[in-house]
Protein backbone atom coordinates (compact mmCIF):
# COMPACT_ATOMS: atom_id res chain seq x y z
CA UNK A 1 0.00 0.00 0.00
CA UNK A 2 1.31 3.71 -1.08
CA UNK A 3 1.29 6.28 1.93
CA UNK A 4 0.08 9.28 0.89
CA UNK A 5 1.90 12.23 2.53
CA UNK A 6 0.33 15.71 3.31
CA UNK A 7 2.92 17.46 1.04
CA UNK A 8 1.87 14.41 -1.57
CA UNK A 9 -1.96 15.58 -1.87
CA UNK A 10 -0.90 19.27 -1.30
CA UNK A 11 1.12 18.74 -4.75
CA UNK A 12 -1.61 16.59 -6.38
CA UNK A 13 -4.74 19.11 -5.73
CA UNK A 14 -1.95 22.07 -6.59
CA UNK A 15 -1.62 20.47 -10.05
CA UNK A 16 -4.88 19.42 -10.50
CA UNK A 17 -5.86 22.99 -10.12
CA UNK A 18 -3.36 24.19 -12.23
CA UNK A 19 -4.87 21.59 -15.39
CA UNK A 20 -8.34 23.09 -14.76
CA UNK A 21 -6.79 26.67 -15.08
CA UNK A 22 -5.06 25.58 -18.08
CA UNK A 23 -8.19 23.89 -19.72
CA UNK A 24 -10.57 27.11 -18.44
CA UNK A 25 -7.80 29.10 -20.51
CA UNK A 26 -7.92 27.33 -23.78
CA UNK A 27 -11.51 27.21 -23.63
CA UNK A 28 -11.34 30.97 -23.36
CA UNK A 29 -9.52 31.34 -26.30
CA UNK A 30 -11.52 29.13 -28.37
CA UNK A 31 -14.21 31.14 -27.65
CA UNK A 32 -12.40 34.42 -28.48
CA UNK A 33 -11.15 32.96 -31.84
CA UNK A 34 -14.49 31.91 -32.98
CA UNK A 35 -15.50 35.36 -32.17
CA UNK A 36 -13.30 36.97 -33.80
CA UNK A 37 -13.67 34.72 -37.03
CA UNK A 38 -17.34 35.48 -36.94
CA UNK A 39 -16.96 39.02 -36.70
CA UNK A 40 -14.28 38.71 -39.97
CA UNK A 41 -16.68 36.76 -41.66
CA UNK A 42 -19.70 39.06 -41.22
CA UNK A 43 -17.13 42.41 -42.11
CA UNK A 44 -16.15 40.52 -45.32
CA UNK A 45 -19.67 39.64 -46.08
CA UNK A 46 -21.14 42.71 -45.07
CA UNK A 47 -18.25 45.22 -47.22
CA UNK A 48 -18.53 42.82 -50.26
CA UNK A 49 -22.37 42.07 -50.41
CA UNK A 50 -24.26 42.31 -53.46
CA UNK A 51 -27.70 44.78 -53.04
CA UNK A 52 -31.09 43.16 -53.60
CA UNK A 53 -33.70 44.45 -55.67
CA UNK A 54 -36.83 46.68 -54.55
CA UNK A 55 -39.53 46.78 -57.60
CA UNK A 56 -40.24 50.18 -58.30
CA UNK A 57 -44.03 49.75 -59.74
CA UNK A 58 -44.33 52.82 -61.48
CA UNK A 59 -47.87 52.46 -62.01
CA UNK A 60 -48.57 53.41 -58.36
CA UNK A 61 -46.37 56.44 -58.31
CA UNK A 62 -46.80 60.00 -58.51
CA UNK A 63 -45.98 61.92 -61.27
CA UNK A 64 -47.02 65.46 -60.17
CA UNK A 65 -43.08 67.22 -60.41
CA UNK A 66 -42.51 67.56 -63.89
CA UNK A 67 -44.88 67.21 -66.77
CA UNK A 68 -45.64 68.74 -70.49
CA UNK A 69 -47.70 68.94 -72.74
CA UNK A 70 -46.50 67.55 -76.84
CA UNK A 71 -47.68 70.32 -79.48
CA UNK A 72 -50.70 70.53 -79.78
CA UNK A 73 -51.89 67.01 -80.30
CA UNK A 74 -53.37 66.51 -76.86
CA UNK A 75 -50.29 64.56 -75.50
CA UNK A 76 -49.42 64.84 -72.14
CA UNK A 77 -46.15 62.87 -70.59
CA UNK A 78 -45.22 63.56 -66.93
CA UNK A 79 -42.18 61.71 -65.41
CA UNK A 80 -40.04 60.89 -62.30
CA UNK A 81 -35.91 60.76 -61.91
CA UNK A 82 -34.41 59.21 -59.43
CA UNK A 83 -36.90 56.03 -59.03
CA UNK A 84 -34.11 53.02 -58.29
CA UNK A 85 -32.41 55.44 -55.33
CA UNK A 86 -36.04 55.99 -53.97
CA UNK A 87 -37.13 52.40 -53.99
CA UNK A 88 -33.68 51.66 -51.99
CA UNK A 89 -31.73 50.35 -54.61
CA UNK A 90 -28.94 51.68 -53.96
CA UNK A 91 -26.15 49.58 -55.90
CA UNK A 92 -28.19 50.40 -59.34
CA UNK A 93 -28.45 53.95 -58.71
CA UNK A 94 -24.84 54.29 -58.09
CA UNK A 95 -24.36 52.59 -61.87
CA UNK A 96 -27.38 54.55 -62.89
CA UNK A 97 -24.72 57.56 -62.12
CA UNK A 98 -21.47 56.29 -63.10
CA UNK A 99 -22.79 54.69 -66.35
CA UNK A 100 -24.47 58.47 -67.36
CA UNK A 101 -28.03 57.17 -67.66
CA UNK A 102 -30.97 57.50 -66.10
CA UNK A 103 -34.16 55.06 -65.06
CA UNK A 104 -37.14 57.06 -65.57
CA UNK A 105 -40.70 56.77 -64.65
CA UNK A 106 -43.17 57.68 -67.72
CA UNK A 107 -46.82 58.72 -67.48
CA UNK A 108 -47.98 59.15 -71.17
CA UNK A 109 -51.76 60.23 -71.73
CA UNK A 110 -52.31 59.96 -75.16
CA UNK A 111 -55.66 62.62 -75.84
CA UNK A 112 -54.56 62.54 -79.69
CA UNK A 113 -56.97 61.06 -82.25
CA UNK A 114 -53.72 59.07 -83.96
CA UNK A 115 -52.39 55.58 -81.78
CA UNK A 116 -48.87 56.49 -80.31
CA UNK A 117 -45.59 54.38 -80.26
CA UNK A 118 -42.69 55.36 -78.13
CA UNK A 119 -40.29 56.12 -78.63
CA UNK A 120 -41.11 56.32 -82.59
CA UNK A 121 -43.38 59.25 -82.77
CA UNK A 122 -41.59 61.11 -79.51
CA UNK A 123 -38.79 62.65 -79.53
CA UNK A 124 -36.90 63.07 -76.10
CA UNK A 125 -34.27 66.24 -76.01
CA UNK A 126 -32.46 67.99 -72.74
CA UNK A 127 -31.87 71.28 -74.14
CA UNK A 128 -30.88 71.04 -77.81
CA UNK A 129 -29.11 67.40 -77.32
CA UNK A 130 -31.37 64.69 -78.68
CA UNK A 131 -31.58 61.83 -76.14
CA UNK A 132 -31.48 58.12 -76.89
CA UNK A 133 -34.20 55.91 -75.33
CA UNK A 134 -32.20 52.85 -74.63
CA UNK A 135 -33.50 49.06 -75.46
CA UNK A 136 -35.04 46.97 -72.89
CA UNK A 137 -31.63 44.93 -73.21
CA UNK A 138 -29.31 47.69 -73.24
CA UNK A 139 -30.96 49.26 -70.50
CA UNK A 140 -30.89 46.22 -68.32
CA UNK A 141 -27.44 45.44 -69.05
CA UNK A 142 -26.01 49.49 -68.28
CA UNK A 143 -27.55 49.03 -65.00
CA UNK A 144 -27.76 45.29 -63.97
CA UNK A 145 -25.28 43.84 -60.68
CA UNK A 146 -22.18 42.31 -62.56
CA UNK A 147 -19.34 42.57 -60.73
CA UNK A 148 -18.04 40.51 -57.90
CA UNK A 149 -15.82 43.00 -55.40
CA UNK A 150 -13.09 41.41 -53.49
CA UNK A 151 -11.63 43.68 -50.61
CA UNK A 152 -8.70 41.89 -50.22
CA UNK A 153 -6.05 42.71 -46.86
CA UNK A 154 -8.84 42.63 -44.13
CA UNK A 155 -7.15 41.16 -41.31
CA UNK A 156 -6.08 37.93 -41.34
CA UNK A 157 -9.16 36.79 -44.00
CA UNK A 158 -8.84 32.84 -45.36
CA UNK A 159 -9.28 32.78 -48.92
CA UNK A 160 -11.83 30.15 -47.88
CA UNK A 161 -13.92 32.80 -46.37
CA UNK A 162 -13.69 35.51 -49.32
CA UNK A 163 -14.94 32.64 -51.49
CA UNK A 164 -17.64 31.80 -49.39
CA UNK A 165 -18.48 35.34 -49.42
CA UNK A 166 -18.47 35.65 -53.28
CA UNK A 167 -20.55 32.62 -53.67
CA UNK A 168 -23.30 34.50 -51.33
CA UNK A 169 -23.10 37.65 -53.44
CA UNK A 170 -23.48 35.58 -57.09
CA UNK A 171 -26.40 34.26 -55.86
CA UNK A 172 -28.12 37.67 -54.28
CA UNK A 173 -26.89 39.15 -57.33
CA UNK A 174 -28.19 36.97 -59.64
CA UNK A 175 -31.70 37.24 -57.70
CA UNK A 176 -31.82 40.72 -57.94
CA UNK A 177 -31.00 40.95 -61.40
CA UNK A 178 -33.63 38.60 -62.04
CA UNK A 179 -36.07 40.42 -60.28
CA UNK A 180 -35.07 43.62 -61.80
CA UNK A 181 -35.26 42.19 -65.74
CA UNK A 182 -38.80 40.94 -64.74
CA UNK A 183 -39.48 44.35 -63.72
CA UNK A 184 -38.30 45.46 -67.13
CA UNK A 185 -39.83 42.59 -68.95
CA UNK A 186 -43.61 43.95 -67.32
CA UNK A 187 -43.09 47.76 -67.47
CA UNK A 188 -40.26 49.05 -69.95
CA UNK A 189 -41.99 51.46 -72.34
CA UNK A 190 -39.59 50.75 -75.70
CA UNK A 191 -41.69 50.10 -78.94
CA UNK A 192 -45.19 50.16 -76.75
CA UNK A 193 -48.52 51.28 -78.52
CA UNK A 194 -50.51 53.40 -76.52
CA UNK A 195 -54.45 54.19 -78.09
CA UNK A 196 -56.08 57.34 -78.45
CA UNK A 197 -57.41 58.68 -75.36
CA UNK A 198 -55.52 56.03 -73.58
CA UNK A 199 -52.57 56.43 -70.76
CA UNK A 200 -49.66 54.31 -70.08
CA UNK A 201 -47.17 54.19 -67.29
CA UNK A 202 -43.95 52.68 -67.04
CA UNK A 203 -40.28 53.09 -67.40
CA UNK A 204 -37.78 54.12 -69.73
CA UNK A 205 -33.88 54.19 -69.73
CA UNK A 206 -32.27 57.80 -70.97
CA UNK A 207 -28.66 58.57 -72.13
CA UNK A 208 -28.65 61.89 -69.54
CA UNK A 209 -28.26 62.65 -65.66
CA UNK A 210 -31.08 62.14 -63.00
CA UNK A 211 -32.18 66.22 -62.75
CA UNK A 212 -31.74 67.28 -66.28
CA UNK A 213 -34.96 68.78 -67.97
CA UNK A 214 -36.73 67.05 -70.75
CA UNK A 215 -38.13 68.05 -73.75
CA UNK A 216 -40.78 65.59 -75.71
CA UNK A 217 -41.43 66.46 -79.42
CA UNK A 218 -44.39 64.94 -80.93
CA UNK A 219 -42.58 63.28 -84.32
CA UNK A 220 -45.12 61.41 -86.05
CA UNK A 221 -45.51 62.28 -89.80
């Protein structure tokens, strides 16, 4: 049988204590580490993410700011800047801006006795510049998501993470895009018919800057 002195246990409980300190420690700093790699992850995500998409539904707007009146065929077209920044979409306004183009929302009462195509028998100026009323597909593709950003050198990041990252931004890219060519799809005004006394409201996609004043000039012949 092994005698167990008083300095014997003294030692044992000393170093037992000294293992649970050790063990409380590590614990400790697993915890800190995964906090810290959570709060990378959600800077990475949150810097890099891709915006979603708010539909703007221009039929439900108001379209009381600017407005005029075509010649004297009984045409009257009122319309809205500035519609993706005030339906939050943020990411496409800033393209809106640094592509030169705006999204614009259209109100077109047609009191003429002829049927009226846009943009073929209106002509859109800002001052004396003739403006270009863009194609469904060039408009959606001058203000559509498409790139991936990669902020690279924050912290320690694993490549692993700023992958993960880009996959979650394709795929809430690619769902607002979606939503936002669907939006086009239902209300883009290029090549639309409207009847006399009818009204039409939707959008259209100009080659000048959100404020600029606009001129429509009744072109039919």
């Amino acid at each position: 049988m092994i005698a167990v002195t008083k300095e014997g246990a003294l030692f044992a409980a000393s170093s037992g204590l000294r293992g649970y300190k050790a063990i409380v420690d590590i614990i400790a700093m697993m915890k800190f580490s995964v906090k810290c790699l959570s709060l990378a992850i959600s800077t990475i995500l949150f810097l890099g993410c891709a915006g979603s998409y708010q539909t703007i539904k221009p039929q439900q707007l108001g379209y009381g700011r600017s407005s005029a009146v075509v010649g004297k065929e009984g045409i009257v077209i009122a319309w809205r800047y500035n519609v993706l920044k005030e339906a939050g979409n943020n990411k496409y306004a800033r393209k809106e801006r640094r592509m030169g183009v705006s999204l614009v929302a259209v109100n077109i009462n047609n009191k003429s006795a002829d049927t009226l195509c846009f943009p073929r028998d209106i002509m859109v100026f800002s001052e004396e510049d003739t403006l270009e009323v863009l194609t469904l597909t060039a408009a959606y593709f001058a203000l559509c998501q498409d790139v991936y950003e990669r902020r690279r050198g924050i912290g320690m990041a694993d490549p692993s993470i700023i992958m993960i990252r880009d996959d979650i931004n394709r795929s809430t890219q690619s769902r607002a895009n979606t939503i936002f060519i669907n939006e086009l799809f239902d209300n883009y005004l290029f090549q639309k018919c409207i009847e006399p006394g009818g009204a039409l409201k939707g959008l259209i996609c100009l080659t000048v800057k959100s404020g600029a004043k606009l001129r429509f000039v009744y072109s039919k012949t």
